[in-house]
Structures are given as structure tokens and as C-alpha cells.
Protein backbone atom coordinates (compact mmCIF):
# COMPACT_ATOMS: atom_id res chain seq x y z
CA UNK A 1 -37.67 -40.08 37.78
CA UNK A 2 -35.87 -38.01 40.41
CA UNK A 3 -32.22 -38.53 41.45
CA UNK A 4 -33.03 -40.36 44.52
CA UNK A 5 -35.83 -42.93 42.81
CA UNK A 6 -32.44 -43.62 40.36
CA UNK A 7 -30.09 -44.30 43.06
CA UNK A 8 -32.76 -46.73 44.78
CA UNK A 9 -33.28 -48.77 41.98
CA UNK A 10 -29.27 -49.24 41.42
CA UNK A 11 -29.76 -50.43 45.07
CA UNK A 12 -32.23 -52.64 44.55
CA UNK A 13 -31.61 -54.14 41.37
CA UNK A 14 -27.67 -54.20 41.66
CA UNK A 15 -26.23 -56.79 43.99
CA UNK A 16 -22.71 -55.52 43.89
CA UNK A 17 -23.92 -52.30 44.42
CA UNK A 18 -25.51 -52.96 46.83
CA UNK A 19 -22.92 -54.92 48.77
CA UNK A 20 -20.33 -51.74 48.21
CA UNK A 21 -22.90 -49.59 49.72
CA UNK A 22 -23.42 -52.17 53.39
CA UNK A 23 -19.33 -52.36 53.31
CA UNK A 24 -18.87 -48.59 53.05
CA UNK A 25 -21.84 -48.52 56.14
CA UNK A 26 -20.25 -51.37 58.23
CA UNK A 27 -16.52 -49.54 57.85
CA UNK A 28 -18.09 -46.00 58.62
CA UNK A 29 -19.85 -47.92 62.08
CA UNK A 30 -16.20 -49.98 62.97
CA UNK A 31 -13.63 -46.83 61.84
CA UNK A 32 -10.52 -46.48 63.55
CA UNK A 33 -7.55 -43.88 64.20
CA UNK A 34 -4.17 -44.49 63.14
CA UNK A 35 -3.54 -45.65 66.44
CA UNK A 36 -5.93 -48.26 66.58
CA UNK A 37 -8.52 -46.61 68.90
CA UNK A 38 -12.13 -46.22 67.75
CA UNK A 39 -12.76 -43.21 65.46
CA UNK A 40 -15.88 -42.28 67.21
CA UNK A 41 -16.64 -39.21 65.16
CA UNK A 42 -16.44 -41.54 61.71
CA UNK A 43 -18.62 -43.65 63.86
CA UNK A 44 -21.46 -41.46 64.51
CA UNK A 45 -21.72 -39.95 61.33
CA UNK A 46 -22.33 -42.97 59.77
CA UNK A 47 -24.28 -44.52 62.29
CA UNK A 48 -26.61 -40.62 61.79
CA UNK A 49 -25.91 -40.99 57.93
CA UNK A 50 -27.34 -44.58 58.02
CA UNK A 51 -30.23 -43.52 60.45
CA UNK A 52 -31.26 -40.51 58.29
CA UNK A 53 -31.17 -42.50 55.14
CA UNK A 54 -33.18 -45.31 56.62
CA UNK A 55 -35.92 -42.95 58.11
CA UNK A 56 -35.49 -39.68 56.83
CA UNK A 57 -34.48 -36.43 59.02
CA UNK A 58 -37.09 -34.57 61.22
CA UNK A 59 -38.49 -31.64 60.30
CA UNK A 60 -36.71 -28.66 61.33
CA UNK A 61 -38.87 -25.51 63.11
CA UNK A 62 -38.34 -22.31 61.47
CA UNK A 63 -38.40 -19.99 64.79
CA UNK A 64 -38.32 -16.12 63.48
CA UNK A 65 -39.24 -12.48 64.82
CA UNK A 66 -43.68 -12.37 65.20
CA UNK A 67 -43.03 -8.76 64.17
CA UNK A 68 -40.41 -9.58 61.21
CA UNK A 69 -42.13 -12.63 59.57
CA UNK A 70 -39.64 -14.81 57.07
CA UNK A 71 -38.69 -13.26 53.97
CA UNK A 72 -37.32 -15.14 51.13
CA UNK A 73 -35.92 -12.71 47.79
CA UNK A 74 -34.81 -13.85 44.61
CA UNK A 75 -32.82 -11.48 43.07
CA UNK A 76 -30.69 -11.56 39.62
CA UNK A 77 -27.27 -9.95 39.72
CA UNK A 78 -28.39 -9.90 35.75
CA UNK A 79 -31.49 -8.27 35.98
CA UNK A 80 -29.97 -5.94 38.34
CA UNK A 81 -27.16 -5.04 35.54
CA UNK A 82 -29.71 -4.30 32.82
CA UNK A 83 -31.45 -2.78 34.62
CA UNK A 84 -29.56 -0.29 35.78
CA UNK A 85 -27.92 -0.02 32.12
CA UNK A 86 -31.96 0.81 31.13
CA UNK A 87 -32.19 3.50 33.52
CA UNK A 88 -29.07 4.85 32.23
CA UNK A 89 -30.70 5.16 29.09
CA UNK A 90 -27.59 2.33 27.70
CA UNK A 91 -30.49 -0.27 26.77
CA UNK A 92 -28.98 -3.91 26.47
């Protein structure tokens, strides 16, 4: 069961939970400054928070170079180290 199939059953299953998560929603969507005056920032993120949790985020376009196509590398900074200690003739 992934993370997110864990955290939806707490939401369905626990009332209080549940509750705690609308209140910290409702705050986020009515946050205000010291001063008294709407804290629209506080009040978009949640509203976008709420949104995105609700329907999910749109995909996001990865735009590149035609002529330099995306290149993803995994590297180990370990592998790298023995490595080089092989070459060296220092085997690890």
C-alpha cells in the first residue's frame, strides 16, 4: 500500500482526522496578516493546494533541444571512488 493509499484511508476512516484536515483547508482559504487584511498569498496556496489534491496537477511538457534530446545519468559518487581506487591498482 503506497503512502498516499495510507493517508486516504486515515481520511476516510478517521472522523477527527478528517475534520483537522477541512479546518487546516478552511483557515489556509480565510488567512489573515497581522493587521487584519486578507493574506492572499496563504489564500491561494491553499485554495491551489486544495485544487491539486482534489484533481491532481496537469501534466507538465518537457520542451528540450530536437538536436540535444533529454538525457537522464545516474551516477554513484561510490562507484566513481572504487573505481578510480581499481584503476590505481588500490583494489577496495
Amino acid at each position: 500500500m503506497s503512502a498516499r493509499e495510507r493517508l486516504r484511508r486515515i481520511a476516510d476512516e478517521d472522523a477527527d482526522m478528517w475534520e483537522k484536515l477541512r479546518a487546516a483547508y478552511r483557515d489556509g482559504l480565510n488567512a489573515t496578516n497581522p493587521d487584519g487584511s486578507p493574506d492572499y498569498r496563504t489564500r491561494v496556496a491553499a485554495a491551489g493546494a486544495f485544487l491539486a489534491e482534489a484533481y491532481g496537477r496537469p501534466a507538465q511538457a518537457i520542451i528540450g533541444d530536437v538536436d540535444k534530446p533529454l538525457q537522464f545519468i545516474l551516477q554513484s559518487a561510490f562507484g566513481e571512488t572504487n573505481q578510480h581506487a581499481i584503476e590505481e591498482g588500490d583494489e577496495a
